[in-house]
N, C-alpha and C. Protein backbone atom coordinates (compact mmCIF):
# COMPACT_ATOMS: atom_id res chain seq x y z
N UNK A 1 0.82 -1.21 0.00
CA UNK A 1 0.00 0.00 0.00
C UNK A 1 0.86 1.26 0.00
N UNK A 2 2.01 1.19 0.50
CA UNK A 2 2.96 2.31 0.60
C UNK A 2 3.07 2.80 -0.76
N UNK A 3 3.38 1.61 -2.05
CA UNK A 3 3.88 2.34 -2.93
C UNK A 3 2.72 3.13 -3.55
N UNK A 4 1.51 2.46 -3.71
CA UNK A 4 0.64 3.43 -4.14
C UNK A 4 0.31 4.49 -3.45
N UNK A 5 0.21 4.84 -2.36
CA UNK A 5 0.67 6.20 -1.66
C UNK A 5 1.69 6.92 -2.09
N UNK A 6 2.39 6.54 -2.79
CA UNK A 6 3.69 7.73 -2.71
C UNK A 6 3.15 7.49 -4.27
N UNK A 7 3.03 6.91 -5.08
CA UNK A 7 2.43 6.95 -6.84
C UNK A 7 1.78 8.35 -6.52
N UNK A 8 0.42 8.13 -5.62
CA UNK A 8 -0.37 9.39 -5.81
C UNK A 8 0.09 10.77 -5.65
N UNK A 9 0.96 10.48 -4.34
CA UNK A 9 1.69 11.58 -3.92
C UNK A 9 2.47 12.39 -4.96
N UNK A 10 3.70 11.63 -6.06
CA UNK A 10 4.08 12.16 -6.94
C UNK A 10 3.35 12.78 -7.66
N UNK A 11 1.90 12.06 -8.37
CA UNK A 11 0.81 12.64 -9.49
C UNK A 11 -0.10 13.56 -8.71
N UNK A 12 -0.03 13.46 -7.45
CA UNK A 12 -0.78 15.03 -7.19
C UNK A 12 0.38 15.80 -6.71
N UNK A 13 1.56 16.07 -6.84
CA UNK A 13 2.18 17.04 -7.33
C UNK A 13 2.55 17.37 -8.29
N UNK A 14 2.39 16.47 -9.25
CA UNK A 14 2.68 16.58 -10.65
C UNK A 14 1.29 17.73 -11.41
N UNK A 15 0.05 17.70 -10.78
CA UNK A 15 -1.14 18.14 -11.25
C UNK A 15 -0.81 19.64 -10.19
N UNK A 16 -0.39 19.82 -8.97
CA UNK A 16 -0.08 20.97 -8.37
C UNK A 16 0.93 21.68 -9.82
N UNK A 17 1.57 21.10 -10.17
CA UNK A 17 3.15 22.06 -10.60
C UNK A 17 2.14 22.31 -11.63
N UNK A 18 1.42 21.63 -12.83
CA UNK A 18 0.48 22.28 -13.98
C UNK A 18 -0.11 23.11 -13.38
N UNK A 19 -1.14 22.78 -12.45
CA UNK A 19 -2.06 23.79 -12.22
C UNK A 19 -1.54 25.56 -11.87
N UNK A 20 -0.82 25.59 -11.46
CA UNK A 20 0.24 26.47 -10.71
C UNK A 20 0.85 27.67 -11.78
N UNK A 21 1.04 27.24 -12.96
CA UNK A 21 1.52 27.48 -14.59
C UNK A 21 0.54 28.37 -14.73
N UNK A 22 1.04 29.53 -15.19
CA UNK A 22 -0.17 30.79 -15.57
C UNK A 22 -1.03 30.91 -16.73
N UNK A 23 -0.11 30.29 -17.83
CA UNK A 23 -0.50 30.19 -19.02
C UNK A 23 -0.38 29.02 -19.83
N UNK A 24 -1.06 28.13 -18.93
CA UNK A 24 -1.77 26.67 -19.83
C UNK A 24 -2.29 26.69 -21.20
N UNK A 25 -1.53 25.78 -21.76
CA UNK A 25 -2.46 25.69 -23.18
C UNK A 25 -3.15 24.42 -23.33
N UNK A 26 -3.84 24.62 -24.36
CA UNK A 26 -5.02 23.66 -25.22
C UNK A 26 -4.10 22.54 -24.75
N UNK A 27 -2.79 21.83 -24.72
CA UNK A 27 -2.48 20.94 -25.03
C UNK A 27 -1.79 20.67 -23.60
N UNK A 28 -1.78 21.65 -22.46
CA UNK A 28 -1.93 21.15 -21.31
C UNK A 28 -3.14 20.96 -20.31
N UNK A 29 -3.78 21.54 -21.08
CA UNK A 29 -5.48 21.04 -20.56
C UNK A 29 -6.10 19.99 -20.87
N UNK A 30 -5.49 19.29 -21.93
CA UNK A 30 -6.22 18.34 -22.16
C UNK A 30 -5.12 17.20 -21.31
N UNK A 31 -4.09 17.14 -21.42
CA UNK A 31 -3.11 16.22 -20.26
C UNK A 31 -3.45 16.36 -19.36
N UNK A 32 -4.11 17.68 -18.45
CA UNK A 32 -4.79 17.69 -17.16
C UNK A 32 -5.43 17.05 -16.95
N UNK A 33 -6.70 16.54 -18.34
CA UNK A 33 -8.23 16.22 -17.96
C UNK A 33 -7.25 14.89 -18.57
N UNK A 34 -6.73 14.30 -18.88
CA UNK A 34 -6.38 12.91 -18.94
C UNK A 34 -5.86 12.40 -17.49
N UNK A 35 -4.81 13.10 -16.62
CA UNK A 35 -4.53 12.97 -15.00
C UNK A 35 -5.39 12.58 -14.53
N UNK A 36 -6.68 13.54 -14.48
CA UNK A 36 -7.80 13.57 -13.52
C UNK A 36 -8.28 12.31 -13.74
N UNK A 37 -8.67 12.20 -14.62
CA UNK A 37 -9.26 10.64 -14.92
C UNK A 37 -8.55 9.73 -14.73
N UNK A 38 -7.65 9.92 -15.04
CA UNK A 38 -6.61 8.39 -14.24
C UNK A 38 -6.35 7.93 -13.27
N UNK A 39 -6.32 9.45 -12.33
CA UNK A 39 -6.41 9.72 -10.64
C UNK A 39 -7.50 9.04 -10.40
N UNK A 40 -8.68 9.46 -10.93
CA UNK A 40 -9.84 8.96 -10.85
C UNK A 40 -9.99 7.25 -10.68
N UNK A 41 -9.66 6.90 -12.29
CA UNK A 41 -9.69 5.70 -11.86
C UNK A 41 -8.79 4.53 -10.83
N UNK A 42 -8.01 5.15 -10.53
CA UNK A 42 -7.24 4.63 -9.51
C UNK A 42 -7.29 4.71 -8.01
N UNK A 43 -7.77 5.52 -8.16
CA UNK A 43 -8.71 6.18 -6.35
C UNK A 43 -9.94 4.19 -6.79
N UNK A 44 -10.28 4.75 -7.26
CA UNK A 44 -11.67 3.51 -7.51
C UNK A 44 -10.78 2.07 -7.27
N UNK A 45 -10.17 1.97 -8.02
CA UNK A 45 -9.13 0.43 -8.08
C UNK A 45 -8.62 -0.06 -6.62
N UNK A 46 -7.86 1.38 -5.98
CA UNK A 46 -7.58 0.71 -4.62
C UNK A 46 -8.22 1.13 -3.60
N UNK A 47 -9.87 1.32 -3.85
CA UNK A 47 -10.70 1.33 -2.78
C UNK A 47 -10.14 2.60 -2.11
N UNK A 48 -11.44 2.60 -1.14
CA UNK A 48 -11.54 3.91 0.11
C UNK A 48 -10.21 4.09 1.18
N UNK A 49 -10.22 3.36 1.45
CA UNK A 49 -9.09 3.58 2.54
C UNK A 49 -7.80 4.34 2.01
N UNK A 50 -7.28 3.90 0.79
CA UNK A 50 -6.14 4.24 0.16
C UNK A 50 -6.40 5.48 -0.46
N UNK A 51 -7.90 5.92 -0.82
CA UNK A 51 -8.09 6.74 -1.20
C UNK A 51 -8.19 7.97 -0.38
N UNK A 52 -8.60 8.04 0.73
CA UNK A 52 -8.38 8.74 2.01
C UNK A 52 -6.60 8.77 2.38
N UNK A 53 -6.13 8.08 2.41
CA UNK A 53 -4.79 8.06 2.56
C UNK A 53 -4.06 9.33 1.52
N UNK A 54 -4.24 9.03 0.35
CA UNK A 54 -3.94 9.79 -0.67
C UNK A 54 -4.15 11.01 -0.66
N UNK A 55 -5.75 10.97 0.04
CA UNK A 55 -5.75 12.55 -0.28
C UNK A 55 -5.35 13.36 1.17
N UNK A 56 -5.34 12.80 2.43
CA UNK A 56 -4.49 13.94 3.18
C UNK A 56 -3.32 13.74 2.45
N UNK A 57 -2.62 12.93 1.97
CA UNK A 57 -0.97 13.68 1.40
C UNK A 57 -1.26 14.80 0.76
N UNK A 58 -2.13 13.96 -0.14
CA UNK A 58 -2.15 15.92 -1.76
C UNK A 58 -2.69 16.81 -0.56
N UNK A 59 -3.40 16.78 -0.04
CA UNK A 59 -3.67 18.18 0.84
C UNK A 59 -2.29 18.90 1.42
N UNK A 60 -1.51 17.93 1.91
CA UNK A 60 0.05 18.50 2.68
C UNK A 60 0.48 18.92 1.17
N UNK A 61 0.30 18.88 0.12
CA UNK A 61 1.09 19.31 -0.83
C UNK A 61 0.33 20.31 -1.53
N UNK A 62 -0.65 20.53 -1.32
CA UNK A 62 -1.37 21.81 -1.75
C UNK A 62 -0.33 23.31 -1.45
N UNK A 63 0.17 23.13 -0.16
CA UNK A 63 0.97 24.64 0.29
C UNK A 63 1.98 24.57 -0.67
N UNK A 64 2.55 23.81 -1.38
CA UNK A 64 3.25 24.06 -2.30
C UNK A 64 3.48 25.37 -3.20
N UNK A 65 4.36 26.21 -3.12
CA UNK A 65 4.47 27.63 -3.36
C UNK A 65 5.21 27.56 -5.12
N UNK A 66 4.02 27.90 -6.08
CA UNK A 66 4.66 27.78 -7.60
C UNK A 66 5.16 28.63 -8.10
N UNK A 67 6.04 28.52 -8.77
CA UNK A 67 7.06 29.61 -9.84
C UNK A 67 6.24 30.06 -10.61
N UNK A 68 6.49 31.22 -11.37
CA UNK A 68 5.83 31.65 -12.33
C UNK A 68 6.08 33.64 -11.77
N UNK A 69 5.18 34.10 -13.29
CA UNK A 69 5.94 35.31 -12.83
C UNK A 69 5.19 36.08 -11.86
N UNK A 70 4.56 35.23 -10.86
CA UNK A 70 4.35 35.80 -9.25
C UNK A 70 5.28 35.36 -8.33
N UNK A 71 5.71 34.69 -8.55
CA UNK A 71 6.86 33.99 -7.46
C UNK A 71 7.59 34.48 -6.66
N UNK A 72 7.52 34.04 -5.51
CA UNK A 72 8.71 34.93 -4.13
C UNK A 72 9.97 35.12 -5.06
N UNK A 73 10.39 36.10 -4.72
CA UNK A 73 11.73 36.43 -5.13
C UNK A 73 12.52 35.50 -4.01
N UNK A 74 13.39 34.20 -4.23
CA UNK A 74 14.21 33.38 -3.03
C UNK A 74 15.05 34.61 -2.23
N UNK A 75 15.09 33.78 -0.96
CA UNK A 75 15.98 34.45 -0.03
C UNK A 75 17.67 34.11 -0.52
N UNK A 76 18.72 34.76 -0.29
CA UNK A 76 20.11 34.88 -0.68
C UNK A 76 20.49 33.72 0.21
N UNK A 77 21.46 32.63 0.00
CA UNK A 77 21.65 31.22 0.74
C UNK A 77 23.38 31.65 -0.44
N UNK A 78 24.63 30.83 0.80
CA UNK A 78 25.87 30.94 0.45
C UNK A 78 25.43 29.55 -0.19
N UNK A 79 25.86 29.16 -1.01
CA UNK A 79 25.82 28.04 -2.00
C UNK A 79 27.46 27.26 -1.86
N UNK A 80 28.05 26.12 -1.69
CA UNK A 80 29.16 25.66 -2.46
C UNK A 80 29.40 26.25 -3.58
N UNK A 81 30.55 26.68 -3.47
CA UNK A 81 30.83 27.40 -4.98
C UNK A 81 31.56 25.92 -6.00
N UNK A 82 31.27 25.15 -5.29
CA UNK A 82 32.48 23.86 -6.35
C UNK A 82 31.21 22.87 -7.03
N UNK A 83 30.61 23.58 -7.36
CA UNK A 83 29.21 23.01 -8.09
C UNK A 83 28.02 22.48 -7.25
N UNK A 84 26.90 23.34 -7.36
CA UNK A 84 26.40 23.46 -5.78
C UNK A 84 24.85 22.64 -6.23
N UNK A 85 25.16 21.91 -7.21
CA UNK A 85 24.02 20.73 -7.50
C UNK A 85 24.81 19.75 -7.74
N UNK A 86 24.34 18.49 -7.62
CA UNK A 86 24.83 17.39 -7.90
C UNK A 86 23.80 16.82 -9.28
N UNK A 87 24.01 16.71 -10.10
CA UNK A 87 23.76 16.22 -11.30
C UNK A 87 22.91 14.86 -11.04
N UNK A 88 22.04 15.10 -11.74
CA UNK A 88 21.37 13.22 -12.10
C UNK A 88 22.58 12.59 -13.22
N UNK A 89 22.87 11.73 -12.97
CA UNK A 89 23.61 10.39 -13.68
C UNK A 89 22.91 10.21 -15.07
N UNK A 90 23.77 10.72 -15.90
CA UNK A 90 23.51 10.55 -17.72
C UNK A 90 23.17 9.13 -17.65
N UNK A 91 23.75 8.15 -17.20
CA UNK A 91 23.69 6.96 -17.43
C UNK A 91 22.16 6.53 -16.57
N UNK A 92 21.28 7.20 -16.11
CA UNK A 92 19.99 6.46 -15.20
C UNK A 92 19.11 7.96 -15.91
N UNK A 93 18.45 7.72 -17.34
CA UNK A 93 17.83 8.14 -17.72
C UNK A 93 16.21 7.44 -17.79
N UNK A 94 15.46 7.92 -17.51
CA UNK A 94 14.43 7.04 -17.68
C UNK A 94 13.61 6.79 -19.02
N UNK A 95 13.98 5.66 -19.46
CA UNK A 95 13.25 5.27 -20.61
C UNK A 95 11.88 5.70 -21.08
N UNK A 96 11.35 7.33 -21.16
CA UNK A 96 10.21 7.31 -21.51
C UNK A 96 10.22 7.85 -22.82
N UNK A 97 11.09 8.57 -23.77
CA UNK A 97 10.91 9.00 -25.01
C UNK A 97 12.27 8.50 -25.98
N UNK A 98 11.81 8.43 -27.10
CA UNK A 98 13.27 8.32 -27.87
C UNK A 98 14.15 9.82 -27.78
N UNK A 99 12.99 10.73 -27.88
CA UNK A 99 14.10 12.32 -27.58
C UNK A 99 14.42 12.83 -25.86
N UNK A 100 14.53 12.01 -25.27
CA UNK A 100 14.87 12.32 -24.08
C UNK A 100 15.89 13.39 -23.52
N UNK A 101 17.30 13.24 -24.64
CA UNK A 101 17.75 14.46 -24.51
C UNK A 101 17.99 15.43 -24.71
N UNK A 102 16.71 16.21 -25.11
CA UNK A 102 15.83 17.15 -25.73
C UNK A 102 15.84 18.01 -24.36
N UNK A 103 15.40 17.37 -23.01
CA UNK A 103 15.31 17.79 -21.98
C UNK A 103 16.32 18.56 -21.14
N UNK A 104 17.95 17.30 -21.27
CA UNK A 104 19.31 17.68 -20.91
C UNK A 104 19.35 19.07 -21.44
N UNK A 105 19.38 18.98 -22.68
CA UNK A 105 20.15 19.95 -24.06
C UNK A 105 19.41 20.78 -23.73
N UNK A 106 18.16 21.00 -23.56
CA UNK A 106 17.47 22.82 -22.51
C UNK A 106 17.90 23.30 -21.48
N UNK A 107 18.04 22.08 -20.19
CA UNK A 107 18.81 22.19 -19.83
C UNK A 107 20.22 22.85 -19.25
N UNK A 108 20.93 22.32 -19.78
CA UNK A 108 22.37 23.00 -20.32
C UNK A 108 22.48 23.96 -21.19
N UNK A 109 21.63 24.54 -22.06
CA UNK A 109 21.46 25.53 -22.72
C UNK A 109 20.65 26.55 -21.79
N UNK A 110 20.44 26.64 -20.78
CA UNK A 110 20.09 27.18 -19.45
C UNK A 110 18.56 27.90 -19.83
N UNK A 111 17.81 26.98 -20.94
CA UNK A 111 16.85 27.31 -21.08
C UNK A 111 15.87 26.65 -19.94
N UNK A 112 15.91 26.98 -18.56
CA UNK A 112 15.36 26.16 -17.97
C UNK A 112 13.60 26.38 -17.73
N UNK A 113 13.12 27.01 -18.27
CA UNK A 113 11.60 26.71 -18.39
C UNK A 113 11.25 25.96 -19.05
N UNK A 114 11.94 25.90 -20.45
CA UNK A 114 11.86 24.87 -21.46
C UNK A 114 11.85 23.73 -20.67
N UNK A 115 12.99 23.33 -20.07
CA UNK A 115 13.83 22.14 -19.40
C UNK A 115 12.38 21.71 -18.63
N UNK A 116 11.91 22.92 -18.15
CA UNK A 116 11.36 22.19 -17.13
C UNK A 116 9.47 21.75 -17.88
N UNK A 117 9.16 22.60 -18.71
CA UNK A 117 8.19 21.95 -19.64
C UNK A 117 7.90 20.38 -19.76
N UNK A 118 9.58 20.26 -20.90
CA UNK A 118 9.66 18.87 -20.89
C UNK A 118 9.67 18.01 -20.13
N UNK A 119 10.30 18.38 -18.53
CA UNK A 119 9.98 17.10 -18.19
C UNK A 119 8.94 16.81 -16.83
N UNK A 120 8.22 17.79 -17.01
CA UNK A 120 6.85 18.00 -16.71
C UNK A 120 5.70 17.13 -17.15
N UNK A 121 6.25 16.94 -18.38
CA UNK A 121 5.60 16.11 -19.55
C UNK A 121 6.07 14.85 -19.91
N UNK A 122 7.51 14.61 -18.98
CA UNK A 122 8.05 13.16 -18.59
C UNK A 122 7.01 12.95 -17.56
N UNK A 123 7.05 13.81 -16.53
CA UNK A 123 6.47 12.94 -15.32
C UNK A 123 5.28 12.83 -15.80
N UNK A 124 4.23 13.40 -16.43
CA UNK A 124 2.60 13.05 -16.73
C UNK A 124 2.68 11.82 -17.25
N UNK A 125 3.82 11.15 -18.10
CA UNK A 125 3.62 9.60 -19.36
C UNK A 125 4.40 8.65 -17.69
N UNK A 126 5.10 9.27 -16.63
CA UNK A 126 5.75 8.31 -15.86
C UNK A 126 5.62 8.82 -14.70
N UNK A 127 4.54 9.35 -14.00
CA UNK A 127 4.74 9.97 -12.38
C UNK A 127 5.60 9.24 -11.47
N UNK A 128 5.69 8.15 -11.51
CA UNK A 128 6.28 7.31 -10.75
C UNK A 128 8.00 7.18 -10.17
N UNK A 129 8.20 7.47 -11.73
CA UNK A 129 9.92 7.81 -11.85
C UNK A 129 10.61 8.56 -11.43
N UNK A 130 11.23 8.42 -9.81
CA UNK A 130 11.97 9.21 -9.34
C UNK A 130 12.82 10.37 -9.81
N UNK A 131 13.92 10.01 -11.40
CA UNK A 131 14.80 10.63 -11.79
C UNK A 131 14.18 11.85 -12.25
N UNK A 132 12.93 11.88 -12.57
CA UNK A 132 12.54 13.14 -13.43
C UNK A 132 12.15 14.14 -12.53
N UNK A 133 11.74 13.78 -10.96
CA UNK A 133 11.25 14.61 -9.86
C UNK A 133 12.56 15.34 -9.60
N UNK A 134 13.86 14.52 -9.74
CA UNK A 134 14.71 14.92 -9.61
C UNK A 134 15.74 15.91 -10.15
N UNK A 135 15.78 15.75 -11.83
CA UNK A 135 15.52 16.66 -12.48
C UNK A 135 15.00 17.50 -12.23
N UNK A 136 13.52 18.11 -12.00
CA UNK A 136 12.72 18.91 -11.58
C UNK A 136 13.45 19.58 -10.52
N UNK A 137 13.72 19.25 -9.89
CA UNK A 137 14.78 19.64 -8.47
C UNK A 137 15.75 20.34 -9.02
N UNK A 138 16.81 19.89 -9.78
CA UNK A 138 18.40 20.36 -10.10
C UNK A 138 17.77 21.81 -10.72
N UNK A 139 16.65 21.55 -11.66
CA UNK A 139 16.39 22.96 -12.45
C UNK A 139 15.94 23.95 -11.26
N UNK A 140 14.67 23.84 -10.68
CA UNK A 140 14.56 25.00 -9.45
C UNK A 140 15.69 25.07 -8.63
N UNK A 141 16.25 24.80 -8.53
CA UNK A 141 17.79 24.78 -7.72
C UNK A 141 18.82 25.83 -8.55
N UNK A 142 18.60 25.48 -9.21
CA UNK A 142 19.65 26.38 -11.01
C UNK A 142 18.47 27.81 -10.87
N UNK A 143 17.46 27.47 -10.80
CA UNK A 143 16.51 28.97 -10.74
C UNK A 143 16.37 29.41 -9.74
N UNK A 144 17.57 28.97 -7.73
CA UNK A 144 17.20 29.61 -6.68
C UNK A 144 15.88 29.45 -6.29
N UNK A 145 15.07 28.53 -7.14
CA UNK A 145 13.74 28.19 -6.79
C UNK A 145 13.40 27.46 -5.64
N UNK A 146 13.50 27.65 -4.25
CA UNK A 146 13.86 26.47 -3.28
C UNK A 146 12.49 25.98 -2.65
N UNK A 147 11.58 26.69 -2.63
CA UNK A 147 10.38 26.23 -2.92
C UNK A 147 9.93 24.97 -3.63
N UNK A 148 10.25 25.30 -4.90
CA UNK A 148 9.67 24.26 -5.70
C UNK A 148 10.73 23.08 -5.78
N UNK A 149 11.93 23.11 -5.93
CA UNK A 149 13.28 22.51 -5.07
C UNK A 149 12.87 21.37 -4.38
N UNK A 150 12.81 21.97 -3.54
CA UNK A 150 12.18 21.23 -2.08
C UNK A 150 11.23 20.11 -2.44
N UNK A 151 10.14 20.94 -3.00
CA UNK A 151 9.26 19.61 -3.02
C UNK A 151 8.99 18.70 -4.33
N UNK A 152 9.96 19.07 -5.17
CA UNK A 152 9.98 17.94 -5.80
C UNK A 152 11.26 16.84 -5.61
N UNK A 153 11.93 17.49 -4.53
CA UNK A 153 13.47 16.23 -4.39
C UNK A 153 13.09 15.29 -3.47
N UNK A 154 11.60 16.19 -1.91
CA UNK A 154 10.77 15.25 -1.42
C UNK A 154 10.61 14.19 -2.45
N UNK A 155 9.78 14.42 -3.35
CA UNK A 155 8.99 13.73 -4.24
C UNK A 155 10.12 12.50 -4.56
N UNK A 156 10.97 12.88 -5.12
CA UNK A 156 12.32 12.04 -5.52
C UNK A 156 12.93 11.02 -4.87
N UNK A 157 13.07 11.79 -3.45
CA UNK A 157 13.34 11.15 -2.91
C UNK A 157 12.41 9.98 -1.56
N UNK A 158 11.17 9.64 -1.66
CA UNK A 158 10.12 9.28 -1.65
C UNK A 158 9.80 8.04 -2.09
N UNK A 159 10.55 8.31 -3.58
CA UNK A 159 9.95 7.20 -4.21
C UNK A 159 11.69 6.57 -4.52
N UNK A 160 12.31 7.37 -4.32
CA UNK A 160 14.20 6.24 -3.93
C UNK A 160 14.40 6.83 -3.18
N UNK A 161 15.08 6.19 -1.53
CA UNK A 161 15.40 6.44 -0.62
C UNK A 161 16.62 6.21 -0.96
N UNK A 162 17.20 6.26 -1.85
CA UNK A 162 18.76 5.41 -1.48
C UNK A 162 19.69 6.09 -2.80
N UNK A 163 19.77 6.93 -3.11
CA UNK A 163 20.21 7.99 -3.64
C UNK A 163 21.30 9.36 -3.18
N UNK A 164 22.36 9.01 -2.89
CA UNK A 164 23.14 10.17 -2.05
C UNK A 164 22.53 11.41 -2.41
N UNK A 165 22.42 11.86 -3.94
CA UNK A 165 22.85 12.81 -4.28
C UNK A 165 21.75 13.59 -4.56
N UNK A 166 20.94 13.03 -4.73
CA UNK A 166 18.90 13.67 -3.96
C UNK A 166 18.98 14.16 -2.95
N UNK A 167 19.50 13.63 -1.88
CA UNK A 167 19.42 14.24 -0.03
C UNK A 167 20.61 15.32 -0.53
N UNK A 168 21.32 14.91 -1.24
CA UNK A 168 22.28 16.20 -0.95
C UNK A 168 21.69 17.35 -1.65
N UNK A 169 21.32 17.41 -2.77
CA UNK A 169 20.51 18.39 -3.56
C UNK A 169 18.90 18.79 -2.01
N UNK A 170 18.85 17.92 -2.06
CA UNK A 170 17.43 18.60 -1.09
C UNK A 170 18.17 19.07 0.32
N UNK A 171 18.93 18.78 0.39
CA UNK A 171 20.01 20.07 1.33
C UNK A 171 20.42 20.97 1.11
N UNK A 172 20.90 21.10 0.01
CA UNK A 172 20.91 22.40 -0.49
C UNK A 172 19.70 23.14 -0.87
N UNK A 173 18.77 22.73 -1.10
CA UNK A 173 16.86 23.36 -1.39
C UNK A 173 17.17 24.15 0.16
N UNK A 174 16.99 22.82 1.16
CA UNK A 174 17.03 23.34 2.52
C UNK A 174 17.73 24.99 2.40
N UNK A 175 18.57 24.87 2.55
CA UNK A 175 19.80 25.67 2.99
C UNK A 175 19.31 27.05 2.06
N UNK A 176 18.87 26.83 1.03
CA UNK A 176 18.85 28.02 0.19
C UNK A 176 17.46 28.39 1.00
N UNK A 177 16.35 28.21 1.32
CA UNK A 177 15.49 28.50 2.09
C UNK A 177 15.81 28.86 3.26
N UNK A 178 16.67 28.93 3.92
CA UNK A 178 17.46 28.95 5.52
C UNK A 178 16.96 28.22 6.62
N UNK A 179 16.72 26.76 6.16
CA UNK A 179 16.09 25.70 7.18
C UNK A 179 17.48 25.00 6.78
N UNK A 180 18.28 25.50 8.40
CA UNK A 180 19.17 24.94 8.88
C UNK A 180 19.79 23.74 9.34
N UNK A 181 18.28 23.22 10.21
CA UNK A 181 18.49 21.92 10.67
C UNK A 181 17.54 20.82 9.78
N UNK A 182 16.60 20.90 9.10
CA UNK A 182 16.70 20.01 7.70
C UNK A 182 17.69 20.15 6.91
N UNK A 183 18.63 20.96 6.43
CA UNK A 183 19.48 20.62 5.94
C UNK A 183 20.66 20.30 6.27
N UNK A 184 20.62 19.66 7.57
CA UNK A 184 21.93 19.17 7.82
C UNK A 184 20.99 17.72 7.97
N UNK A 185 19.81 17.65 8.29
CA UNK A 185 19.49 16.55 8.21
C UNK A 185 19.70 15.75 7.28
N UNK A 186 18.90 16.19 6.08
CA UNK A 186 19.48 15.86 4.58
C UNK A 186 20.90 15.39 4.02
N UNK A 187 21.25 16.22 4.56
CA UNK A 187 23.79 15.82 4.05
C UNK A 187 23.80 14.85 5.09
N UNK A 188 23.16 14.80 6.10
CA UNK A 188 23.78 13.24 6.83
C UNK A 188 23.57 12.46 6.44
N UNK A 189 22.08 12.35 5.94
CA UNK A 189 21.35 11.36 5.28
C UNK A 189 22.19 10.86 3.75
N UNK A 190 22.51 12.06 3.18
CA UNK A 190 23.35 11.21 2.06
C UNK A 190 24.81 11.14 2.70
N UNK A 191 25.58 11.32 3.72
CA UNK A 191 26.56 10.94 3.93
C UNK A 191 26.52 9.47 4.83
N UNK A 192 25.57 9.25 4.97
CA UNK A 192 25.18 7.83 5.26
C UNK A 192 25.24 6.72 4.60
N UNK A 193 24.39 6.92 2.76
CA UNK A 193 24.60 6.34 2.41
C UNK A 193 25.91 6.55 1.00
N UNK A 194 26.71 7.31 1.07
CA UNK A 194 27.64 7.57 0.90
C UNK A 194 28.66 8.42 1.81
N UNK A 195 29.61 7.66 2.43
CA UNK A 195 30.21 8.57 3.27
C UNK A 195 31.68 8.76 2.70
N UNK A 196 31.89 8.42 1.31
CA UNK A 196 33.44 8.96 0.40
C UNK A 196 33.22 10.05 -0.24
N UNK A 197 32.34 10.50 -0.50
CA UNK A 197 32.31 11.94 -1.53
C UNK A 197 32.67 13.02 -0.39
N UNK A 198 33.57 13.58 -0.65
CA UNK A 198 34.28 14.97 0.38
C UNK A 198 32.86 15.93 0.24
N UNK A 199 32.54 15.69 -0.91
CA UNK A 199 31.71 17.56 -0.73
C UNK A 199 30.69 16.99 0.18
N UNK A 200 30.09 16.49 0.68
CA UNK A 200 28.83 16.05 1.51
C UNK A 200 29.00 16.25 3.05
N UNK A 201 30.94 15.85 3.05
CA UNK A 201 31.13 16.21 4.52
C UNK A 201 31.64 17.76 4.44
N UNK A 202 32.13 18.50 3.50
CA UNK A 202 32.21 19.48 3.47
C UNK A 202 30.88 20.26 3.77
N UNK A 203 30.15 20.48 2.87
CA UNK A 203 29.09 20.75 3.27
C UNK A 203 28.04 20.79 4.73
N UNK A 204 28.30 19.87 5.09
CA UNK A 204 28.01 19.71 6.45
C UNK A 204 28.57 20.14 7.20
N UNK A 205 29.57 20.28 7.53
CA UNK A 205 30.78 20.93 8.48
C UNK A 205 30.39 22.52 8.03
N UNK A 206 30.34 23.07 7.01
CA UNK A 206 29.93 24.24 6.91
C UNK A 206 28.79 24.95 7.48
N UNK A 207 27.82 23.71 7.23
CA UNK A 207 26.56 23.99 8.02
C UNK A 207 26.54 24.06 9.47
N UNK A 208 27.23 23.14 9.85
CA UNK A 208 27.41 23.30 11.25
C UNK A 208 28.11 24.62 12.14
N UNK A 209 28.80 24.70 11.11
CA UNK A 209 30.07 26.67 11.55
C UNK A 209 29.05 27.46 11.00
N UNK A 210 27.72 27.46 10.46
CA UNK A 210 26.79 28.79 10.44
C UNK A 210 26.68 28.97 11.23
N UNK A 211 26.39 30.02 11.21
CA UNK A 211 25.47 31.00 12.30
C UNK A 211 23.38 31.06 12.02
């Protein structure tokens, strides 16, 4: 039952981050009204209980604070200057399109609304798939977005617990928000399950000499 709890959890944040978008088109309205119905039928499939389950999560994820051009201006956070995201792994792409790196290449071309379009439109064909929540993450992170950061590396990391470099990215979300002690929570957590990468204990040790 867990995993379908956290399924929903991802796809009703996946329907938060659309809804949230100022200027929806024809061709994200109709992917909406395809969600809904799927939500739909899946609320039905695993019965009431799960369905109650599901929806206090999406309710905790309603406060979810969206980008767009109302968006808090982020608070100023000292960042690692020695590359202050950790990258998703080229090699753990998730098999959902033949143009997949359509997504990277926006991306890195620091077109990141684009970036984040596309794989917006990964997670609707795959809610499930950790890497793309994660993605989602590295880009609001690249946009000081720590808001939206935050809760999609939750999301990420949710559905893989066992990922160094998710907890470390959602430590840094932390940190750029100035939640101090989640983000040292977070760098332990990936220095746990990696405790050889220097920047993780760096990082931490830094956190700890804040003020």
């Amino acid at each position: 039952m867990l995993a379908q709890i956290i399924f929903f959890l991802a796809l009703a944040l996946l329907v938060v981050l659309i809804l949230r978008r100022a200027n929806l088109s024809a061709a994200w309205m109709e992917q909406l009204a395809s969600l809904a119905i799927r939500f739909g039928q899946l609320l039905v499939k695993f019965g009431a209980k799960t369905g109650n389950l599901v929806a206090q999560r999406a309710r905790r994820a309603t406060g979810f604070q969206r980008l767009g051009d109302d968006r808090a201006k982020p608070a100023e956070a000292k960042i690692p200057a020695n590359g202050f995201w950790q990258e998703e792994s080229l090699d753990e792409k998730p098999e959902l399109f033949s143009n997949f790196d359509e997504g990277d290449a926006l991306f890195k071309a620091e077109k990141y609304q684009e970036a984040e379009r596309f794989f917006l439109k990964a997670a609707a064909a795959k809610p499930s798939d950790p890497r793309i929540y994660a993605r989602l993450g590295v880009i609001y992170l690249h946009e000081k977005n720590y808001n939206d950061a935050i809760e999609s590396l939750k999301v990420a990391v949710k559905l893989d617990k066992y990922n160094p470099g998710r907890h470390y990215n959602l430590s840094l979300a932390y940190w750029g928000n100035k939640d101090k002690q989640k983000a040292i929570a977070s760098v332990r957590e990936a220095i746990s399950l990696d405790p050889v990468t220097a920047k993780y204990r760096q990082f931490l040790e830094q956190l700890l000499e804040s003020k």
